[in-house]
N, C-alpha and C. Protein backbone atom coordinates (compact mmCIF):
# COMPACT_ATOMS: atom_id res chain seq x y z
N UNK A 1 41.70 16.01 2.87
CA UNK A 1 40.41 16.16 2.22
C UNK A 1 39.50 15.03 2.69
N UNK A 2 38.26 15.01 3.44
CA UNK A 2 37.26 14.11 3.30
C UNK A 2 36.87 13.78 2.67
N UNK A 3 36.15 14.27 1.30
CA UNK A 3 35.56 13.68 0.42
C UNK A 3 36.38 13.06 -0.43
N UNK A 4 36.45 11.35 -0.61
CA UNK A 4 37.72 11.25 -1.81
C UNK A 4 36.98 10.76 -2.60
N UNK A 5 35.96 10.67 -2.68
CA UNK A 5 35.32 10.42 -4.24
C UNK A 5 35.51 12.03 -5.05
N UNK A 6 35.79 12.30 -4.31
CA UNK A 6 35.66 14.32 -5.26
C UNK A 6 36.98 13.91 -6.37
N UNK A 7 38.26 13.52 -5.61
CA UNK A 7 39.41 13.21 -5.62
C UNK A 7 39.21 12.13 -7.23
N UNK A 8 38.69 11.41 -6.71
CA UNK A 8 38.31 10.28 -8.15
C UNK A 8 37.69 10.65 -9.01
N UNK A 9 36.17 11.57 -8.65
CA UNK A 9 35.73 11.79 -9.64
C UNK A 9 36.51 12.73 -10.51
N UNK A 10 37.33 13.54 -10.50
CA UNK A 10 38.01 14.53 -10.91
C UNK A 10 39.10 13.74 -11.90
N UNK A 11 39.50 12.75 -10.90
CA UNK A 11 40.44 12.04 -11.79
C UNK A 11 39.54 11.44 -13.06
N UNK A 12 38.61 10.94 -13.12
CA UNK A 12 37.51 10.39 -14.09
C UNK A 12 37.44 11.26 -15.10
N UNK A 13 36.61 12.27 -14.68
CA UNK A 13 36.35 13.22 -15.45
C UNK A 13 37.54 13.96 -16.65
N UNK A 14 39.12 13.85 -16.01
CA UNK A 14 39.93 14.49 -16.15
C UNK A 14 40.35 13.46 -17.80
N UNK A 15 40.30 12.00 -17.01
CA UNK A 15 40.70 11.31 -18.22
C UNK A 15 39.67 10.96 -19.26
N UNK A 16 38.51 11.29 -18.82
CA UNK A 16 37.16 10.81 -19.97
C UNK A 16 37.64 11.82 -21.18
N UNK A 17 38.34 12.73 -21.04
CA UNK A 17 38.70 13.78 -22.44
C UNK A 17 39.70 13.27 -23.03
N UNK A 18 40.63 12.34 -22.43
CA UNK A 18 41.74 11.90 -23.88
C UNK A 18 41.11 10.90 -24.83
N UNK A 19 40.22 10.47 -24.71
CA UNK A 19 39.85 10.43 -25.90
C UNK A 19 39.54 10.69 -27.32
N UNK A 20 38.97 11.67 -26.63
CA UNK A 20 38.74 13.17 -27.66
C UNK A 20 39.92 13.63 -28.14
N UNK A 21 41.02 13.83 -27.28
CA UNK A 21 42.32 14.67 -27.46
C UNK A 21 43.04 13.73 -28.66
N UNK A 22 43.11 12.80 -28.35
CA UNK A 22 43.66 11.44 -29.37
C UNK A 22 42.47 11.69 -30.70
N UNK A 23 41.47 11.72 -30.82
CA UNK A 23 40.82 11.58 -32.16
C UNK A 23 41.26 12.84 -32.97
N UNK A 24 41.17 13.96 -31.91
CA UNK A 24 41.93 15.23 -32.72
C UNK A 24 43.56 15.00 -33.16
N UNK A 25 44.47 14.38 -32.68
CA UNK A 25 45.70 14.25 -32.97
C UNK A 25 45.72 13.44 -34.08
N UNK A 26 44.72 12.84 -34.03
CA UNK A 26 45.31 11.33 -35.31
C UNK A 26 44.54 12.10 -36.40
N UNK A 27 43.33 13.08 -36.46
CA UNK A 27 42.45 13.38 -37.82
C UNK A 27 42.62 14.77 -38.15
N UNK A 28 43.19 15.59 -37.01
CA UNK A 28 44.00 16.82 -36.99
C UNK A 28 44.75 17.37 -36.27
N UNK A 29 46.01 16.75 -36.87
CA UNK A 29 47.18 16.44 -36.07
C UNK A 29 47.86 18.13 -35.93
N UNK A 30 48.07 18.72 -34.93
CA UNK A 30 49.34 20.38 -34.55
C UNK A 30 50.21 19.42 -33.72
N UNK A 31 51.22 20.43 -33.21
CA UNK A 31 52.02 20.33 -32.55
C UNK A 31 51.05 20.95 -30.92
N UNK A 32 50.60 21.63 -30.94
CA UNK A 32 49.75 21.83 -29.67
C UNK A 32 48.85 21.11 -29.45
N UNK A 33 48.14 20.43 -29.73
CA UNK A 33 47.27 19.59 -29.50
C UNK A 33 47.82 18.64 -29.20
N UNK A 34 49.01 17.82 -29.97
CA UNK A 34 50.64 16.87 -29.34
C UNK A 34 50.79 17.18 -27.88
N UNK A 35 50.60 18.65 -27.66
CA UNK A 35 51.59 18.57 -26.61
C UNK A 35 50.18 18.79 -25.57
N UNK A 36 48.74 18.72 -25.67
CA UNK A 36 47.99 19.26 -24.74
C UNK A 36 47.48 17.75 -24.35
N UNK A 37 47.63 16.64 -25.09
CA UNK A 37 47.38 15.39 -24.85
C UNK A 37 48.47 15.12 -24.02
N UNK A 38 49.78 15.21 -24.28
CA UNK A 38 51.03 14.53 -23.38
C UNK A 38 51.01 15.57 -22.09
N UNK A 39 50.41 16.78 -22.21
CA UNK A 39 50.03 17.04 -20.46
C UNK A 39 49.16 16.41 -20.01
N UNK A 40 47.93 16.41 -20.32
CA UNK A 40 46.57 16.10 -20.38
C UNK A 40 46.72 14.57 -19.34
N UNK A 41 48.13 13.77 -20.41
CA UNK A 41 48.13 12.52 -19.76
C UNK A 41 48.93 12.05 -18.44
N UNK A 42 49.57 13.27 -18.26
CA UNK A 42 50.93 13.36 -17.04
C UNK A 42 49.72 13.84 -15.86
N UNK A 43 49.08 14.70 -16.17
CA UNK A 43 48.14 15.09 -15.08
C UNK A 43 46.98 13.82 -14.94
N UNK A 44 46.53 12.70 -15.69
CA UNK A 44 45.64 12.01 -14.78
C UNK A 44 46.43 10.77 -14.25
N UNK A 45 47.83 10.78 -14.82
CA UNK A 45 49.07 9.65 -14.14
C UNK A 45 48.77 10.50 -12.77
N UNK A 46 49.24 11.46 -12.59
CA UNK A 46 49.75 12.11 -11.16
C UNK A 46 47.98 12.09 -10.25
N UNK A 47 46.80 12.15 -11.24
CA UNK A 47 46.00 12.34 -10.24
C UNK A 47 45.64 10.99 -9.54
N UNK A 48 45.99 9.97 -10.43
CA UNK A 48 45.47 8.36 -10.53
C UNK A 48 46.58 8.49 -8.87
N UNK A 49 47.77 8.69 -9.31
CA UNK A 49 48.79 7.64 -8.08
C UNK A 49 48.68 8.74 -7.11
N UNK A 50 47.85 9.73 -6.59
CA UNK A 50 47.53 10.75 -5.60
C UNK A 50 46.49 10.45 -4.57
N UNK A 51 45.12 10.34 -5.91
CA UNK A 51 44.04 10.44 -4.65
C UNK A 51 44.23 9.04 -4.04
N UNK A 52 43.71 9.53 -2.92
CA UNK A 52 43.31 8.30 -2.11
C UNK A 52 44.45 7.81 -1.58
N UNK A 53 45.71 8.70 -1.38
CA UNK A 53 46.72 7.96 -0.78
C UNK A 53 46.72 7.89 0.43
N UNK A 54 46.12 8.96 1.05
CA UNK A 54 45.95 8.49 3.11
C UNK A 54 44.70 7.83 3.02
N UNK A 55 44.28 7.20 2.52
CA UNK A 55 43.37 6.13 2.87
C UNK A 55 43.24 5.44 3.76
N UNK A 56 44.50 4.69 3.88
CA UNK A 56 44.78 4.12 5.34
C UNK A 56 45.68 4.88 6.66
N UNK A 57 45.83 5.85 6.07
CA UNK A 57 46.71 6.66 6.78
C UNK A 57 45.98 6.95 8.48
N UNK A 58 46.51 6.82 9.45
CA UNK A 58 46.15 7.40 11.05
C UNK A 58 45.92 8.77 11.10
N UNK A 59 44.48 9.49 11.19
CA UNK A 59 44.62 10.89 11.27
C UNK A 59 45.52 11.93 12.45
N UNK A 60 45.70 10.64 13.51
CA UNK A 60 46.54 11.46 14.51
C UNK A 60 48.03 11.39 14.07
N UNK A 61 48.84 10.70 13.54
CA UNK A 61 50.09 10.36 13.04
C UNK A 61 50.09 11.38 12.41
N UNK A 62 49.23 12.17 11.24
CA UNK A 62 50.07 13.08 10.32
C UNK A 62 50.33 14.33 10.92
N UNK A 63 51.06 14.93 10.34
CA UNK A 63 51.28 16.12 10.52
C UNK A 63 50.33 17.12 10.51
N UNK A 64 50.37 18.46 11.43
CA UNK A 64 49.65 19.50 11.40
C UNK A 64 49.43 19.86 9.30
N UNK A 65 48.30 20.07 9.64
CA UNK A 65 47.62 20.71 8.04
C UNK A 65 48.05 20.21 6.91
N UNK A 66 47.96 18.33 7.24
CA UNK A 66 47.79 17.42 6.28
C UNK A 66 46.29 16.79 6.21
């Protein structure tokens, strides 16, 4: 991907909502809403340690249709 701010902003955007997700759990607490925060938070772990990992990477070194 060229653009890696897309990459960040997404990640941004993704985590600017647990906030929200946490005020609903603590003032109206389900079991789905439990469990849409503990995805919620596995997906901006995975997006945080993702983007931007060929950063320094050699575009000729990688592999075809990386």
């Amino acid at each position: 991907m060229q653009k890696r701010w897309a990459e960040w902003l997404t990640t941004i955007i993704t985590a600017s909502l647990i906030p929200l997700e946490v005020w609903e759990v603590i003032f109206r607490p389900t079991v789905g809403k439990a469990l849409v925060l503990v995805a919620n938070t596995a997906i901006v772990i995975y997006l945080a340690c993702t983007s931007g990992r060929r950063v320094n990477a050699d575009p000729r070194r990688l592999p075809p249709g990386l």
